[in-house]
N, C-alpha and C. Protein backbone atom coordinates (compact mmCIF):
# COMPACT_ATOMS: atom_id res chain seq x y z
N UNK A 1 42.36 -45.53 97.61
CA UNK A 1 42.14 -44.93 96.31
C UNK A 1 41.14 -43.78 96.45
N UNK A 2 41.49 -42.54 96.03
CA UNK A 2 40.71 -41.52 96.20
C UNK A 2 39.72 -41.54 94.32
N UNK A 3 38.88 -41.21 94.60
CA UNK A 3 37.48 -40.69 93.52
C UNK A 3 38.10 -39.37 92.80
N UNK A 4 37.84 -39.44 91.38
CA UNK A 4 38.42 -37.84 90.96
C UNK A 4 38.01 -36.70 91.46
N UNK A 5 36.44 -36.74 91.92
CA UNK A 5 35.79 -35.43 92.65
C UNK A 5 35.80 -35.18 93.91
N UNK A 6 37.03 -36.04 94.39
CA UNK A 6 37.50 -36.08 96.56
C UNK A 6 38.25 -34.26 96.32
N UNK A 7 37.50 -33.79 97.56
CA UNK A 7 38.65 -32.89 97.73
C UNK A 7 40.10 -32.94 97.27
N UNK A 8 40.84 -33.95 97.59
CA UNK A 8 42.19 -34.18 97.04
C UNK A 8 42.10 -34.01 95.88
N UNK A 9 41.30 -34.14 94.77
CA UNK A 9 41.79 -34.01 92.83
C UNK A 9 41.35 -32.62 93.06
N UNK A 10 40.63 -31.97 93.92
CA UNK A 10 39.90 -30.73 93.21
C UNK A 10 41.04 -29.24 93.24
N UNK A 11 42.37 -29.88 92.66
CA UNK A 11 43.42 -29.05 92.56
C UNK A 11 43.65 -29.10 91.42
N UNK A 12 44.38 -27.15 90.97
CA UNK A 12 44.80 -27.62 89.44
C UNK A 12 46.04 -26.90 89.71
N UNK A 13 47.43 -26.92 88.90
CA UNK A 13 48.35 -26.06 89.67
C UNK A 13 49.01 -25.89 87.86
N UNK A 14 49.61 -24.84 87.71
CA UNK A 14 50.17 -24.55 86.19
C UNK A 14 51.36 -23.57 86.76
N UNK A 15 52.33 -24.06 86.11
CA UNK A 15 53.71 -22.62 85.99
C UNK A 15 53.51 -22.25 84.78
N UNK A 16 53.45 -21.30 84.23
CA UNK A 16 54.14 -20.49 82.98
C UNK A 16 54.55 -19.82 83.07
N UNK A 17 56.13 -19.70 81.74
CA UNK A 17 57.49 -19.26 81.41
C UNK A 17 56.94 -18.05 81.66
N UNK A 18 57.79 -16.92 81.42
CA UNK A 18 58.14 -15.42 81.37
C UNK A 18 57.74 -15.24 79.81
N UNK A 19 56.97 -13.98 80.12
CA UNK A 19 56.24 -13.59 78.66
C UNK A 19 55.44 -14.54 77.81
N UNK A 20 54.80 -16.16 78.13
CA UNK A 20 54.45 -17.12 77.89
C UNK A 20 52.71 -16.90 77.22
N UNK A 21 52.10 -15.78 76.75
CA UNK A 21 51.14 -15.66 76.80
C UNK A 21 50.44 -16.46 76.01
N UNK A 22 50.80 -17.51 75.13
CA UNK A 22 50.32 -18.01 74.22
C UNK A 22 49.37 -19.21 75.49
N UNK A 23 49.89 -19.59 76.64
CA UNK A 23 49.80 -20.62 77.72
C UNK A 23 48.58 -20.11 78.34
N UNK A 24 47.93 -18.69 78.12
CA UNK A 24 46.88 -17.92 78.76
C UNK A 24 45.57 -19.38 78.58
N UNK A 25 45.94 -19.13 77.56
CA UNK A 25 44.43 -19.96 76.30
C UNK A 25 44.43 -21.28 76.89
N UNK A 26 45.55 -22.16 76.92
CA UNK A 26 46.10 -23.25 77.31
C UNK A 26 45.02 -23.94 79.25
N UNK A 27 45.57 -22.26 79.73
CA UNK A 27 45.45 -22.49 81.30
C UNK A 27 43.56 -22.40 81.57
N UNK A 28 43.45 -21.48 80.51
CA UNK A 28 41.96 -21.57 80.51
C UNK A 28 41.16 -22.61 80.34
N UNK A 29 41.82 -23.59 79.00
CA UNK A 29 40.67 -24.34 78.68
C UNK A 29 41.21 -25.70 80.02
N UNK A 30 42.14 -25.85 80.44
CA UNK A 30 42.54 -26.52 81.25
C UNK A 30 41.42 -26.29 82.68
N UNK A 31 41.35 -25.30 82.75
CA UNK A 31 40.28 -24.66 83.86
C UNK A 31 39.05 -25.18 83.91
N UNK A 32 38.93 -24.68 82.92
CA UNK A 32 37.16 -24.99 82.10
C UNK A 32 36.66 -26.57 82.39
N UNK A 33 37.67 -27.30 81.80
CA UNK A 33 37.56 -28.79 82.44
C UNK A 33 38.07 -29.22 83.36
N UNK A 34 38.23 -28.80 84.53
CA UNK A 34 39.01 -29.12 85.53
C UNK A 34 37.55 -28.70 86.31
N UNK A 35 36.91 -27.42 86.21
CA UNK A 35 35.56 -27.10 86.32
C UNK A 35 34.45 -28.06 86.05
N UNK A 36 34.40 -28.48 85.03
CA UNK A 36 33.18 -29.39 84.45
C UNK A 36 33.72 -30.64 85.44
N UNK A 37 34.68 -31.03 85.12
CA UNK A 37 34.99 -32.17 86.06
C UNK A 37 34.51 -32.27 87.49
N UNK A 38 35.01 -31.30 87.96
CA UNK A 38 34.40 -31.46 89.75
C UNK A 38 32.72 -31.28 89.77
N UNK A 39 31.89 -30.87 88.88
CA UNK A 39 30.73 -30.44 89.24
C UNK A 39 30.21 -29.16 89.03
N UNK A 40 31.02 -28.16 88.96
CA UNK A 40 30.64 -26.63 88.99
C UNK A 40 30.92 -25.70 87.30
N UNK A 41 30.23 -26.36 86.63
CA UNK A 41 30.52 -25.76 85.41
C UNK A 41 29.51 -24.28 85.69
N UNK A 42 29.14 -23.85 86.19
CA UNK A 42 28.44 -22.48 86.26
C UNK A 42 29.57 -21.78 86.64
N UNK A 43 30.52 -21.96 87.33
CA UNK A 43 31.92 -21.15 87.80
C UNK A 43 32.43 -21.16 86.39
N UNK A 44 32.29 -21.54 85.66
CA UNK A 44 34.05 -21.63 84.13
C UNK A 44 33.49 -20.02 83.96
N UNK A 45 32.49 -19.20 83.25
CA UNK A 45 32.67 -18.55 82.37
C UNK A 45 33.68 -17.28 83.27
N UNK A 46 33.04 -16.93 84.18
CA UNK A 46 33.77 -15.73 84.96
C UNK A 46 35.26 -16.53 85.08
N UNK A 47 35.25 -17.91 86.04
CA UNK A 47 36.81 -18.02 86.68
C UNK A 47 37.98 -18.17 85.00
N UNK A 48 37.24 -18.37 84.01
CA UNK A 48 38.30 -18.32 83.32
C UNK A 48 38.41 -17.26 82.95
N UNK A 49 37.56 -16.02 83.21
CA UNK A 49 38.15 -14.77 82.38
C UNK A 49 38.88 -13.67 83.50
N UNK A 50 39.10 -14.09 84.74
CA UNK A 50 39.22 -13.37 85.92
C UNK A 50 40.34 -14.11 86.39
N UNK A 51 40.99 -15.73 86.05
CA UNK A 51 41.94 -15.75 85.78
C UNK A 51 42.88 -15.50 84.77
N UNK A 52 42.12 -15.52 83.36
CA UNK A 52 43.06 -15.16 82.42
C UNK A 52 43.80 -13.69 82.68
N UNK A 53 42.72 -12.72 83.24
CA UNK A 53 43.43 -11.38 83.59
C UNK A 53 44.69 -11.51 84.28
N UNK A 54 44.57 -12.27 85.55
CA UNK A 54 45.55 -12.46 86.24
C UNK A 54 46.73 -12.69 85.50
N UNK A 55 46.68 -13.88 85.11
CA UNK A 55 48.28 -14.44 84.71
C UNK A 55 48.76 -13.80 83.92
N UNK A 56 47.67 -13.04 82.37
CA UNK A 56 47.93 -12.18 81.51
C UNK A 56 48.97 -10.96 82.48
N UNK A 57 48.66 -10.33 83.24
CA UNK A 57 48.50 -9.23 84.28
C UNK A 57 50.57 -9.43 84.78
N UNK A 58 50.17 -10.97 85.27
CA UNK A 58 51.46 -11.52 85.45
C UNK A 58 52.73 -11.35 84.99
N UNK A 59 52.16 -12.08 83.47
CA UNK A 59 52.96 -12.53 82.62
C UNK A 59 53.79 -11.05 82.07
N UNK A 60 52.94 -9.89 81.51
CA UNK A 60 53.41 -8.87 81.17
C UNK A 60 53.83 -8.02 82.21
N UNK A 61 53.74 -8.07 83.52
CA UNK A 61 54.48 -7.14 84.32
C UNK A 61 55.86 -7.94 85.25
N UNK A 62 56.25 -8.66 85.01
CA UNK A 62 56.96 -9.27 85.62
C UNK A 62 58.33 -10.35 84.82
N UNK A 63 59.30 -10.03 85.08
CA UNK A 63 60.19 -11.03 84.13
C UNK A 63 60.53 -12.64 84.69
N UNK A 64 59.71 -13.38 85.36
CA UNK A 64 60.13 -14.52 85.85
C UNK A 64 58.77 -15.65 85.87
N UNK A 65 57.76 -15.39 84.92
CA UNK A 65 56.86 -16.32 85.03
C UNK A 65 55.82 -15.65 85.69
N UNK A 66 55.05 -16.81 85.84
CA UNK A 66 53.52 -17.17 87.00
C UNK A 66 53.37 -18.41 86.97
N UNK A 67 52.57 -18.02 88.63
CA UNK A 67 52.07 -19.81 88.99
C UNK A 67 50.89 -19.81 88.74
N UNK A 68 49.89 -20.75 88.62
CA UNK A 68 48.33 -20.41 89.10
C UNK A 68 48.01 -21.76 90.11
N UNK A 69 47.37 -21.25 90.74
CA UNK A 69 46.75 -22.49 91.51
C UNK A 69 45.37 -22.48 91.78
N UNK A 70 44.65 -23.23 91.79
CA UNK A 70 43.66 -23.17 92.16
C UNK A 70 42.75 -24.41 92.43
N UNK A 71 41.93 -24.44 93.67
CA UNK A 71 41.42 -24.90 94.48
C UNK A 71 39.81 -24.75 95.03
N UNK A 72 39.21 -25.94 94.90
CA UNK A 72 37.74 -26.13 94.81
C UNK A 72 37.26 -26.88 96.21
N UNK A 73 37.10 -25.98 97.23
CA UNK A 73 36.99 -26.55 98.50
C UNK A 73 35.14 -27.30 98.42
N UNK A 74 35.58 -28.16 99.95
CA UNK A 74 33.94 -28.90 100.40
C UNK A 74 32.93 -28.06 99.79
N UNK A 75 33.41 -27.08 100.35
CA UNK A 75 31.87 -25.88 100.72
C UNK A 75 31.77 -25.18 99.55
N UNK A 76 32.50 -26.21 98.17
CA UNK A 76 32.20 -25.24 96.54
C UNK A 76 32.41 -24.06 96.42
N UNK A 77 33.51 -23.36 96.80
CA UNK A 77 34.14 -22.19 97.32
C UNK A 77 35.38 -22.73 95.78
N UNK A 78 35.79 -21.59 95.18
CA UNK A 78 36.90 -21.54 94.30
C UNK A 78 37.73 -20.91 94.61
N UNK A 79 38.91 -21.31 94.67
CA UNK A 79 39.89 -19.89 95.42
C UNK A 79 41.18 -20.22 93.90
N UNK A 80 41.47 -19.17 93.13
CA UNK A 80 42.44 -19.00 92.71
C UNK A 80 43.38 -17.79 92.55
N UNK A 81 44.30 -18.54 92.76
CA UNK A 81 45.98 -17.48 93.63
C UNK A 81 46.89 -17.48 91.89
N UNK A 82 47.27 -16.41 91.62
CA UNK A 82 48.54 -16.37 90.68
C UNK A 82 49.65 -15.71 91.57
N UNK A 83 50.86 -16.32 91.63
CA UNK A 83 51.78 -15.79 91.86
C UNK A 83 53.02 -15.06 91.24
N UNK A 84 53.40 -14.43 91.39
CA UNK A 84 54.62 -14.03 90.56
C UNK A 84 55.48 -13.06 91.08
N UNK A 85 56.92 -12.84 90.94
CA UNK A 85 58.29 -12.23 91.48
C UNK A 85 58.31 -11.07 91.43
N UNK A 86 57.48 -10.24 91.87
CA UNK A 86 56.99 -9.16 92.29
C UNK A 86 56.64 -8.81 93.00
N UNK A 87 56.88 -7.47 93.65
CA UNK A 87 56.62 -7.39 95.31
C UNK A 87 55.63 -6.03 94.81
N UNK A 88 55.42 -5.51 93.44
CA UNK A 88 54.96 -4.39 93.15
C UNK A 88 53.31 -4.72 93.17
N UNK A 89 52.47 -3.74 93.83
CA UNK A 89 51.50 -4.14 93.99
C UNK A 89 50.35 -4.12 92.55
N UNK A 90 49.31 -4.40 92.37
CA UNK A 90 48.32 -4.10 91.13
C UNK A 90 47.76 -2.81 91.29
N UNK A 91 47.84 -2.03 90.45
CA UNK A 91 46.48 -1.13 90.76
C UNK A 91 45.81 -0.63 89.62
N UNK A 92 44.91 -0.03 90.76
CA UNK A 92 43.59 -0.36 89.50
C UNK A 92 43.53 1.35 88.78
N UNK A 93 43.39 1.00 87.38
CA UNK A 93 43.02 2.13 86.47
C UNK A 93 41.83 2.62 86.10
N UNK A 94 41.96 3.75 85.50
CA UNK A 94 40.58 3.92 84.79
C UNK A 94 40.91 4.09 83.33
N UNK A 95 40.45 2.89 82.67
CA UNK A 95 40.87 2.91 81.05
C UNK A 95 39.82 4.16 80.21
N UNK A 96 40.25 4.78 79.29
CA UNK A 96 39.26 5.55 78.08
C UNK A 96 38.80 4.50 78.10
N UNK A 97 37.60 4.70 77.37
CA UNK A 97 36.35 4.06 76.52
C UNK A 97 37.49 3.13 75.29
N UNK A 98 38.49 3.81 74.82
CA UNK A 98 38.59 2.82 73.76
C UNK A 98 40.10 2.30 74.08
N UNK A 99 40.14 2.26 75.38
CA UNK A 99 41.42 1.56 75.56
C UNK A 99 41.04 0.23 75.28
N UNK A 100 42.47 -0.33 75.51
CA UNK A 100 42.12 -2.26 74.92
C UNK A 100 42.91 -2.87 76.24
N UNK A 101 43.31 -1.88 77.06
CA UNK A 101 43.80 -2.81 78.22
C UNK A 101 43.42 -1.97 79.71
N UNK A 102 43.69 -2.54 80.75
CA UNK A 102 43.57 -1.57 81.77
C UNK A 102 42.04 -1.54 82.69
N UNK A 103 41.80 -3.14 82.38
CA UNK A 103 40.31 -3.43 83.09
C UNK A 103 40.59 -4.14 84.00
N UNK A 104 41.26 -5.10 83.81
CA UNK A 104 41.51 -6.51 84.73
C UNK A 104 41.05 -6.12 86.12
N UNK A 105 41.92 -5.15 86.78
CA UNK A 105 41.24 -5.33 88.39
C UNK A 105 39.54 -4.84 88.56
N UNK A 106 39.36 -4.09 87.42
CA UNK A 106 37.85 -3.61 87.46
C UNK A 106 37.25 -5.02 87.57
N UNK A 107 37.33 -5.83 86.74
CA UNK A 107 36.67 -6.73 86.51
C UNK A 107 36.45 -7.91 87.59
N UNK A 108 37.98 -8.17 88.38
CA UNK A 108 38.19 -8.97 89.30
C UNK A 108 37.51 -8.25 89.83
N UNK A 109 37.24 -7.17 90.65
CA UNK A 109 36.44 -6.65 91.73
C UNK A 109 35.09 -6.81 91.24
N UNK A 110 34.33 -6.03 90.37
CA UNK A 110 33.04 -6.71 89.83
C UNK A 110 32.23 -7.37 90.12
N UNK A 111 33.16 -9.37 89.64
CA UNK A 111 32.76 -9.78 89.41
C UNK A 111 33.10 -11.63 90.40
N UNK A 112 34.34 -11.21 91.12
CA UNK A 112 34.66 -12.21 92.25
C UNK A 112 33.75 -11.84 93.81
N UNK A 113 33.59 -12.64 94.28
CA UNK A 113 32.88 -12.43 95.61
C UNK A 113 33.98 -12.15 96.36
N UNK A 114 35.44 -12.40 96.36
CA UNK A 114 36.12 -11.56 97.34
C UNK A 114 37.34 -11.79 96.60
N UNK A 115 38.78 -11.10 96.61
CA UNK A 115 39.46 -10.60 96.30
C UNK A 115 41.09 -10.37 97.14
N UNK A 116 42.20 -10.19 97.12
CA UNK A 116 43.41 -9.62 97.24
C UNK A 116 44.40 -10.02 96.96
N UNK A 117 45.40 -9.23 97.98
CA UNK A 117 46.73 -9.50 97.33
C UNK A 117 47.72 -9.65 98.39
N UNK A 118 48.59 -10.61 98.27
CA UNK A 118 49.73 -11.07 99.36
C UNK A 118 50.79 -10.87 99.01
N UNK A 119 51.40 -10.04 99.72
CA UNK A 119 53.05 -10.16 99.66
C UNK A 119 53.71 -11.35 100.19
N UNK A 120 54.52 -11.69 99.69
CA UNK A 120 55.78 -12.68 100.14
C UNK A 120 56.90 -12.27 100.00
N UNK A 121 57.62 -13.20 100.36
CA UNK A 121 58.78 -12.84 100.50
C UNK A 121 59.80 -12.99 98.86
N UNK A 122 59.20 -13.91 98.46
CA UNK A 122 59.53 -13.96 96.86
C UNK A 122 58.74 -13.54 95.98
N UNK A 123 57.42 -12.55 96.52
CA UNK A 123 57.10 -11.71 95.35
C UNK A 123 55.69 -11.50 96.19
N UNK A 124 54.38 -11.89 94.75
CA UNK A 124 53.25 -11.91 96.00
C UNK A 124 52.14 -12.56 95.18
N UNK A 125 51.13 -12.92 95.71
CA UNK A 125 50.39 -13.88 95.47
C UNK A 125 48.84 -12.61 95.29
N UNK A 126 48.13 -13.01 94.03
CA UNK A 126 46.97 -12.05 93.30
C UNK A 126 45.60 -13.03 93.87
N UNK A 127 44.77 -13.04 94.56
CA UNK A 127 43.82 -14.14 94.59
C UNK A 127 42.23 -13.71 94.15
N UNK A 128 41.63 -14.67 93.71
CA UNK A 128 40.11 -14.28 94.22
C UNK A 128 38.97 -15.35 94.36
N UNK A 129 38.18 -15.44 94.86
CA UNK A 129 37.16 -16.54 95.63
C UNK A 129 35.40 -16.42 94.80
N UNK A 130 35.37 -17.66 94.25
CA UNK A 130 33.84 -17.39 93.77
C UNK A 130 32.91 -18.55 94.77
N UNK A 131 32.08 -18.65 94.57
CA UNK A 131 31.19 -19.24 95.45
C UNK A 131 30.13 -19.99 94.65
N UNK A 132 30.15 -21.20 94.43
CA UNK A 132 29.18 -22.17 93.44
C UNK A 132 27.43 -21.65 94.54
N UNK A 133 26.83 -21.85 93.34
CA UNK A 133 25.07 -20.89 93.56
C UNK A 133 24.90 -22.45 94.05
């Protein structure tokens, strides 16, 4: 019998539909306590807004969904991956002052301790890594 806070639980894994954004909110607060749960509630405020970009990011550029996964190693290391059916890479903008979109990778860079992006063969995988203080 494994303990909820064994390496083994400290996984969370979510699909959402194509254009599904209502599931953004959903995946977050799912996060948030999936966070408090293992120990590292100082990680929720950034990892939920640096994933919400992601899947948001996902969800609207892509017609086949997103995955998210994410993973809370020994060494309190956060690694979360969105995937999705796209081989087109992200890039980063420079929004006006009063744009309302067009930050996300600013922000992932910012504000993750490390960062990228994987191609696959069925599309490619968005990641980034925070590090519990």
């Amino acid at each position: 019998m494994h303990e909820p806070g064994c390496a083994l639980h400290r996984r969370l894994h979510a699909a959402l539909a194509p254009a599904d954004l209502i599931a953004v909110g959903a995946v977050r607060r799912r996060l948030r306590a999936a966070l408090n749960h293992w120990g590292v509630p100082e990680l929720a405020d950034t990892a939920e807004l640096l994933a919400s970009e992601l899947v948001t990011n996902a969800l609207l550029h892509t017609e086949r969904g997103a995955v998210l996964d994410v993973v809370l190693t020994p060494e309190q290391r956060l690694r979360i991956e969105v995937q999705d059916t796209t081989s087109r890479l992200p890039n980063r903008r420079t929004p006006s002052e009063t744009a309302t979109s067009g930050r996300g990778l600013l922000l992932v860079e910012a504000l993750a301790d490390d960062w990228g992006v994987q191609l696959r063969g069925d599309g490619k995988v968005t990641w980034f890594e925070l590090g519990a203080a």
